[in-house]
Protein backbone atom coordinates (compact mmCIF):
# COMPACT_ATOMS: atom_id res chain seq x y z
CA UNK A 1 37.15 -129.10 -89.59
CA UNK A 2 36.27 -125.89 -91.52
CA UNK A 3 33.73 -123.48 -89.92
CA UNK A 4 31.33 -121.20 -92.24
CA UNK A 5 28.92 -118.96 -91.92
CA UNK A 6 25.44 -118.55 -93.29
CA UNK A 7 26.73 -117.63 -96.56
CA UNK A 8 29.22 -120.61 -96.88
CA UNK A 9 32.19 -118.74 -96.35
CA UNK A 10 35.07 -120.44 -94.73
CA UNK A 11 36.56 -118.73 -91.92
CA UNK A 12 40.31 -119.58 -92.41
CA UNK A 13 42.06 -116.26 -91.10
CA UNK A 14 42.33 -114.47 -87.64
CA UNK A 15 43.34 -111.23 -87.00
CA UNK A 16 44.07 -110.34 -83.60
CA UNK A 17 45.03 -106.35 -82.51
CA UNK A 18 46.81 -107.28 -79.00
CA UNK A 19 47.51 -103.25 -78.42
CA UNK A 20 46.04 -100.32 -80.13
CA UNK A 21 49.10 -98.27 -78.75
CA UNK A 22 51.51 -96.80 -81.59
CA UNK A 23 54.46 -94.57 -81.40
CA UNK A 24 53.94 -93.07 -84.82
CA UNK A 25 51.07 -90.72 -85.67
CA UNK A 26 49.94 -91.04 -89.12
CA UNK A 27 47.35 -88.20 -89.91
CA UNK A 28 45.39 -90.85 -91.94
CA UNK A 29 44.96 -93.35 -89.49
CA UNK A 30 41.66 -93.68 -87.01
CA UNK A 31 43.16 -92.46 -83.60
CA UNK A 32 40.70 -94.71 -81.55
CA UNK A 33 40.27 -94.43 -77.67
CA UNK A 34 43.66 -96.00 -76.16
CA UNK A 35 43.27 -99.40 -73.99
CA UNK A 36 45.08 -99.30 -71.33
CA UNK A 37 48.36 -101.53 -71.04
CA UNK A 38 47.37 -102.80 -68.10
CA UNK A 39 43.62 -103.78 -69.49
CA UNK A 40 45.39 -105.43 -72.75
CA UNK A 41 45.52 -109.29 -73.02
CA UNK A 42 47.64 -111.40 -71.54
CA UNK A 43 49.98 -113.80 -73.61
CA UNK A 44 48.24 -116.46 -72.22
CA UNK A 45 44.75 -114.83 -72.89
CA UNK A 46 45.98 -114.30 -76.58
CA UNK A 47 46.99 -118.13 -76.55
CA UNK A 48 44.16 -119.50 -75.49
CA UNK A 49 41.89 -117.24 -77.94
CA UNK A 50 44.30 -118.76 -80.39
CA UNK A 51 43.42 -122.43 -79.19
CA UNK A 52 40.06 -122.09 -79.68
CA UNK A 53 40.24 -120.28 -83.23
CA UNK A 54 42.24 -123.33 -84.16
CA UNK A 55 39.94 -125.66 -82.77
CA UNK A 56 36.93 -124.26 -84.94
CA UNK A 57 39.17 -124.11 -88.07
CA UNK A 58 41.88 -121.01 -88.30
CA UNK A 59 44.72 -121.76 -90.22
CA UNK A 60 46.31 -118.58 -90.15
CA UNK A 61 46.99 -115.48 -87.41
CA UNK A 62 47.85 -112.08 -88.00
CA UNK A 63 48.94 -110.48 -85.29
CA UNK A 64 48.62 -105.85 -85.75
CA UNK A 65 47.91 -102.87 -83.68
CA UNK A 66 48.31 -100.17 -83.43
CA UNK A 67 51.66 -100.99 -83.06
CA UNK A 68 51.92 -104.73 -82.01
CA UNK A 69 56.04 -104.58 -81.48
CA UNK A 70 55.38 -101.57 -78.91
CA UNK A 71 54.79 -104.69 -76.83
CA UNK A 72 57.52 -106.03 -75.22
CA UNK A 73 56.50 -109.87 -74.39
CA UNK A 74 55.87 -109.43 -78.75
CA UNK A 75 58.42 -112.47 -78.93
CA UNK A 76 56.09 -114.59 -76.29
CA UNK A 77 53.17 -114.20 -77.79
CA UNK A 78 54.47 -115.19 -81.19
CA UNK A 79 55.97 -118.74 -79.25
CA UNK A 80 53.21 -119.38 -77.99
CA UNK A 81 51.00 -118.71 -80.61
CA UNK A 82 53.25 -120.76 -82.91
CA UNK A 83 53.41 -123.61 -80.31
CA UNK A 84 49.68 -124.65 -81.62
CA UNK A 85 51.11 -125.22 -85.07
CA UNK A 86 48.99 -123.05 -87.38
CA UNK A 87 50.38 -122.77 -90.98
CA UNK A 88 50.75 -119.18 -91.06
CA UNK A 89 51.20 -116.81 -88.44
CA UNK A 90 52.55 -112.75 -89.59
CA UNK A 91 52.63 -109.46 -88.02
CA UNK A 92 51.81 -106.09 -89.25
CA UNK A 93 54.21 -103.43 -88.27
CA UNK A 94 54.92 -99.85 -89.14
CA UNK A 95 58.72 -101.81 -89.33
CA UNK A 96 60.33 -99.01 -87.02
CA UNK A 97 60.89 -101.80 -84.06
CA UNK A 98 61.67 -104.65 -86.78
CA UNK A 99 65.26 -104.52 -86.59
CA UNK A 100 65.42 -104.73 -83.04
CA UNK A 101 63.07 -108.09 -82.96
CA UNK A 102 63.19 -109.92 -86.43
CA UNK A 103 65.55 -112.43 -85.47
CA UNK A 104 64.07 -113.45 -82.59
CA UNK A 105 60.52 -113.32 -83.97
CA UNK A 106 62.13 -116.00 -86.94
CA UNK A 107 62.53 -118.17 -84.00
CA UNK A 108 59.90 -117.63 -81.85
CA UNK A 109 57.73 -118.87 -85.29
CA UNK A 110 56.62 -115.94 -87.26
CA UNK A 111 56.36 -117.13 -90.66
CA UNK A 112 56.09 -113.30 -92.63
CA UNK A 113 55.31 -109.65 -92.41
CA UNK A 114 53.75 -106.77 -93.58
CA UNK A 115 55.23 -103.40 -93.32
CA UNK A 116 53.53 -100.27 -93.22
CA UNK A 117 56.03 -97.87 -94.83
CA UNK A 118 54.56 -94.96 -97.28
CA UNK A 119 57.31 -93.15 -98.30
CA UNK A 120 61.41 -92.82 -98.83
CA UNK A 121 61.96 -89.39 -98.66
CA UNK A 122 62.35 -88.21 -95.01
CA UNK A 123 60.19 -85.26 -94.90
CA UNK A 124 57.22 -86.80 -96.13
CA UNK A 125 57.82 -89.22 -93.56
CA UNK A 126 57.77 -87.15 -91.40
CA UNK A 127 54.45 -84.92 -92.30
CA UNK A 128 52.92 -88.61 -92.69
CA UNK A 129 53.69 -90.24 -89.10
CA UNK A 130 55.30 -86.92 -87.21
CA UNK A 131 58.30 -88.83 -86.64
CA UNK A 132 61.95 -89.23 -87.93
CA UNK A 133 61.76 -93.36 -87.54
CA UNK A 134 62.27 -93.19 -91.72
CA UNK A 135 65.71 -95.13 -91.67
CA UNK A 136 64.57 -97.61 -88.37
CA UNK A 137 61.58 -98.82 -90.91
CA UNK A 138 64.18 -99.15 -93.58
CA UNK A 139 66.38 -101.25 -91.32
CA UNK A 140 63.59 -102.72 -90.04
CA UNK A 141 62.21 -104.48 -93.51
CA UNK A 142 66.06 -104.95 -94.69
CA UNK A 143 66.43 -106.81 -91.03
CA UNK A 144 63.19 -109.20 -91.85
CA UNK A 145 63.99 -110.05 -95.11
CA UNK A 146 68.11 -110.86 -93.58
CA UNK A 147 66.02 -113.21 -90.78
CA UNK A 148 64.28 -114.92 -93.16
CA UNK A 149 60.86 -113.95 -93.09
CA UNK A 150 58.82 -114.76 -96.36
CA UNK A 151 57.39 -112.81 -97.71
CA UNK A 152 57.89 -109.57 -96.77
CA UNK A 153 55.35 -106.62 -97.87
CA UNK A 154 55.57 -103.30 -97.85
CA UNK A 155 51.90 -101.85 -97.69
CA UNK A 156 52.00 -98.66 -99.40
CA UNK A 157 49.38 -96.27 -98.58
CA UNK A 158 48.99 -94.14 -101.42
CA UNK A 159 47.62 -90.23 -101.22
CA UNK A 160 47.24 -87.76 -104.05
CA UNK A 161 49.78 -84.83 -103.84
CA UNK A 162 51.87 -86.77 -100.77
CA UNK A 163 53.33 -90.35 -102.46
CA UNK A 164 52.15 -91.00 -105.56
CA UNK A 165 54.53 -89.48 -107.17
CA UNK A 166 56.79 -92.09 -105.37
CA UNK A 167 54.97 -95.77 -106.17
CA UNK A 168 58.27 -96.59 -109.25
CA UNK A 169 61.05 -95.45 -106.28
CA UNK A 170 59.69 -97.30 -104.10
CA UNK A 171 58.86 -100.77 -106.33
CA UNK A 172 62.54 -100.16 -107.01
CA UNK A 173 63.86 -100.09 -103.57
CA UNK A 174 61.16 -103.28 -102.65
CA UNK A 175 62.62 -105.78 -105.97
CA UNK A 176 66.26 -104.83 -104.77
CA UNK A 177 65.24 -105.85 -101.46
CA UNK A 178 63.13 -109.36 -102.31
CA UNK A 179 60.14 -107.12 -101.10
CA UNK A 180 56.57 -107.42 -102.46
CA UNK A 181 54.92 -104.12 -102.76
CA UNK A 182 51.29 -103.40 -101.68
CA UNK A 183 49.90 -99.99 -102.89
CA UNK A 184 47.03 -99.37 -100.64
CA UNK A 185 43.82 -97.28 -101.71
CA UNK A 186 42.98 -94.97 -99.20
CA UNK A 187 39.88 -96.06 -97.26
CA UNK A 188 36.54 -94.63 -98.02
CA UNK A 189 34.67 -93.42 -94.51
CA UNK A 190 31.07 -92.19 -93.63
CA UNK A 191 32.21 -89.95 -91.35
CA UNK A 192 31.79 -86.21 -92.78
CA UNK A 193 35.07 -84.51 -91.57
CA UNK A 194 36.83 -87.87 -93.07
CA UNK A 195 35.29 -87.43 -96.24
CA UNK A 196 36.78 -83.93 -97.01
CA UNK A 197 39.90 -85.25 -96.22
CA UNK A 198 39.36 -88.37 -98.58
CA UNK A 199 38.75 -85.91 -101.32
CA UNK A 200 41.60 -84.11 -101.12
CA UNK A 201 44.52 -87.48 -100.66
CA UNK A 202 42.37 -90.16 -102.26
CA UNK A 203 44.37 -91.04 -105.24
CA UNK A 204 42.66 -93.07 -108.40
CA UNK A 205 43.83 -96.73 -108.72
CA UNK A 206 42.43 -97.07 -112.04
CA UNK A 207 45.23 -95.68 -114.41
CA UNK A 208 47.70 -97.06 -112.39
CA UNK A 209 45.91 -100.55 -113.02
CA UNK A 210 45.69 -99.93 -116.48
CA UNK A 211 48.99 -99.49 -116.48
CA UNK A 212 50.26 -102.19 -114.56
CA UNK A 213 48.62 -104.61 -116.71
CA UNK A 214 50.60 -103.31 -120.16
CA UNK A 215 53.74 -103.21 -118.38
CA UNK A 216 53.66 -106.86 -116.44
CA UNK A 217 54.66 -110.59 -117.69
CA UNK A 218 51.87 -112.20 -115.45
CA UNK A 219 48.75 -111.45 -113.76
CA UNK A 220 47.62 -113.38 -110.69
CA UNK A 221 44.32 -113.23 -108.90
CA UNK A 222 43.74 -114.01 -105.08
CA UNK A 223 40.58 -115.19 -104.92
CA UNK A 224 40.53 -115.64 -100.74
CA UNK A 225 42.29 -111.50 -100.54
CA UNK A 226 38.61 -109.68 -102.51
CA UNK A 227 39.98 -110.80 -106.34
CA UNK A 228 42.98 -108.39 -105.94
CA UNK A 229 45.80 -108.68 -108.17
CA UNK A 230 49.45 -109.30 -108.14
CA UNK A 231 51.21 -107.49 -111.53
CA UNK A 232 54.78 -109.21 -111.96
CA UNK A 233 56.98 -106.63 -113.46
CA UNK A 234 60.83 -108.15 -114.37
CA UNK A 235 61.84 -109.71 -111.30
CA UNK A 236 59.39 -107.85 -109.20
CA UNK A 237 55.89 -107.78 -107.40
CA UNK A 238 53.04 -105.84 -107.06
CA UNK A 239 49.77 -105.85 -105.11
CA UNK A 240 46.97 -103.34 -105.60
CA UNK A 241 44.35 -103.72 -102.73
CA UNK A 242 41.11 -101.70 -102.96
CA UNK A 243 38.70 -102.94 -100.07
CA UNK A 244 36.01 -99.70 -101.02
CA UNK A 245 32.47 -100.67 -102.45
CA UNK A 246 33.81 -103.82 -103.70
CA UNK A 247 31.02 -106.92 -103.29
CA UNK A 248 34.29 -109.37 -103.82
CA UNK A 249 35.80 -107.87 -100.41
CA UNK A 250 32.40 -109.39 -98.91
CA UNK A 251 32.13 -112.42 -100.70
CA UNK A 252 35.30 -113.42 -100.32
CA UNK A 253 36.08 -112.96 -96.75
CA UNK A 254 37.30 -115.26 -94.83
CA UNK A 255 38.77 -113.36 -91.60
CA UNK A 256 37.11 -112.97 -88.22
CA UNK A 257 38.80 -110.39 -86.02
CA UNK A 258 39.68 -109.32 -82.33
CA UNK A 259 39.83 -106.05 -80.86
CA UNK A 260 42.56 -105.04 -78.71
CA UNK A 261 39.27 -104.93 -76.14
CA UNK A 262 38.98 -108.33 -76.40
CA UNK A 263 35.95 -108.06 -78.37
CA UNK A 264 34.80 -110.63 -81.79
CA UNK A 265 34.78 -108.14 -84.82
CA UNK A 266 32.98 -110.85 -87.27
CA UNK A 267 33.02 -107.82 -90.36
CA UNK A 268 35.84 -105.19 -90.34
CA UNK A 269 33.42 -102.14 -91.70
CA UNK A 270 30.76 -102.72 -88.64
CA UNK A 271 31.05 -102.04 -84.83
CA UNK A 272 27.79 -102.76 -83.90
CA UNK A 273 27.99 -106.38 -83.70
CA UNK A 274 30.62 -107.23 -81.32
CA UNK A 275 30.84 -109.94 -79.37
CA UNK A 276 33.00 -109.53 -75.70
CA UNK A 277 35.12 -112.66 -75.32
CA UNK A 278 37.58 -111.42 -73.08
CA UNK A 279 35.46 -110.02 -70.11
CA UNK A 280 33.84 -114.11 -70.39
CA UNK A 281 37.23 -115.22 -70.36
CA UNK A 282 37.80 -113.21 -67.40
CA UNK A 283 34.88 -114.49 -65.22
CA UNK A 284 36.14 -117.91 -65.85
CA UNK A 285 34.04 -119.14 -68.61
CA UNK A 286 35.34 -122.14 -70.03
CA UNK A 287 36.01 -123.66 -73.55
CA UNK A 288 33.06 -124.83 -74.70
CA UNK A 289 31.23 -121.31 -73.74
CA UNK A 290 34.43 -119.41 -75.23
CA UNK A 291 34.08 -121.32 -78.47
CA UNK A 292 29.91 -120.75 -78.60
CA UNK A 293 31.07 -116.89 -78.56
CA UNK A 294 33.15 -117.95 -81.21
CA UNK A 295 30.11 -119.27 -83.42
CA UNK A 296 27.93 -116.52 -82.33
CA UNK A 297 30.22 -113.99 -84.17
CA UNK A 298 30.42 -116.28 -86.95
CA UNK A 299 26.67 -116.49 -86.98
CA UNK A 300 26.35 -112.75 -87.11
CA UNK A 301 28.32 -112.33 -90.28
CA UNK A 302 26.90 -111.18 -93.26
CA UNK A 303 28.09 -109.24 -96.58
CA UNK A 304 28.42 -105.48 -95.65
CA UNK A 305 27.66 -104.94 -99.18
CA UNK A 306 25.18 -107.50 -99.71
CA UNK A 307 22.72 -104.93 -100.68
CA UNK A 308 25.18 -103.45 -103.38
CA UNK A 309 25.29 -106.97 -104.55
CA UNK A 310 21.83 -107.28 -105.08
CA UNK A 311 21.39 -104.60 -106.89
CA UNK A 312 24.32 -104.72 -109.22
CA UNK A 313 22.80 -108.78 -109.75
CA UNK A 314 19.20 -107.06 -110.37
């Protein structure tokens, strides 16, 4: 039985960030304070979290980070995660560890994965993530595609004046590889350092979109991933996801979230509305009271841009 919300969205997706360890650096990404490995869940507290998402309705579990293959029971969480027979379970992975676990992660029950992989030229990598883990992320999403994983995405983070000049060689490398590419638009942020920096990398979908749509066959729209698109170009693929100021991101969301605290996140743009599930978990709450915490972050849900809706409707 489906679970909505107030505003009659289904909640079909869980994403669950079981470390927010990494061992890359990318300057782009929001450095938050590090849990420590001994404070992270458990595989059995990230199974039974799990149990009762699928008891109130999740289909699907995405399992990210930080890095979630810095962990190294990665392969028991996925079993037992897939032991409660969800129809879609996928990792997100900056790919560098990939190689090492794909295989086993195919039979542990991981169903697909996205990689986080920017560039092919080695020293942008490196000025991205301050590592030289270029050719391991390579491996890594050759490895996963090898294992059988389906589909495999490449998420593309694109910044103006760092990769953009790069989105054609790497669609190339991705169709040689039965890869779907995502090209990412760089996150808007309140925060007023942030936003100098999003002037100077954010690069303009727009032309790129325009362009896209001369050049492909077919045009798809995902109605349940904000209305993005997916451009098929020969015997290719290409997603364009733009999460900023966009009332369809709102509307459309289906995905409830949990921190690598242990915390419900019930809308990825807001931190003031958390709801601690672990810390119940660990005084021995049961079920029932787990899966009220559950509806109580479903209950606080609302449309981050509802506002911007109403006035675009007005």
């Amino acid at each position: 039985m489906k679970t909505t919300d107030r505003y009659q969205r289904p909640i079909i997706s869980l994403r669950i960030s079981i470390t927010n360890r990494c061992n890359v650096r990318c300057f782009y990404c929001h450095h938050d304070g590090i849990v420590a490995e001994s404070y992270e869940m458990s595989p059995d507290e990230i199974f039974r979290i799990a149990k009762i998402a699928k008891n109130i309705g999740v289909e699907k579990i995405r399992l990210s980070g930080g890095e979630p293959l810095v962990r190294k029971d990665i392969v028991e969480i996925v079993s037992k995660i897939s032991s409660l027979d969800f129809r879609d379970i996928s990792i997100t992975t900056n790919g560098t560890l990939l190689g090492r676990y794909a295989a086993e992660l195919v039979d542990a029950g991981l169903s697909r994965v996205n990689v986080s992989f920017d560039t092919l030229n080695p020293k942008t990598y490196r000025f991205i993530t301050k590592r030289d883990y270029m050719e391991n992320a390579r491996e890594g999403i050759k490895k996963a595609v090898e294992a059988g994983l389906d589909p495999v995405k490449v998420n593309m983070v694109v910044m103006k004046g760092v990769n953009d000049h790069e989105i054609w060689d790497m669609f190339q490398f991705c169709r040689e590889n039965g890869v779907i590419l995502q090209l990412i638009e760089l996150l808007k942020t309140e925060n007023c350092e942030e936003a100098e920096f999003l002037e100077d990398y954010h690069y303009d979908m727009n032309p790129l979109e325009e362009e896209l749509s001369r050049i492909s066959h077919k045009v798809k729209k995902r109605r349940f991933m904000q209305d993005r698109k997916k451009y098929f170009i020969d015997d290719g693929e290409i997603e364009v996801v733009r999460p900023m100021d966009n009332t369809e991101f709102c509307k459309n969301c289906t995905r409830l979230r949990i921190t690598p605290e242990g915390k419900i996140k019930p809308c990825l743009l807001r931190n003031d509305n958390l709801v601690d599930l672990i810390e119940s978990m660990r005084r021995g709450s049961s079920d029932e009271e787990l899966k009220n915490l559950f509806l109580n972050a479903i209950n606080k849900r609302e449309p981050y841009y509802a506002e911007t809706c109403a006035t675009k409707s007005s």
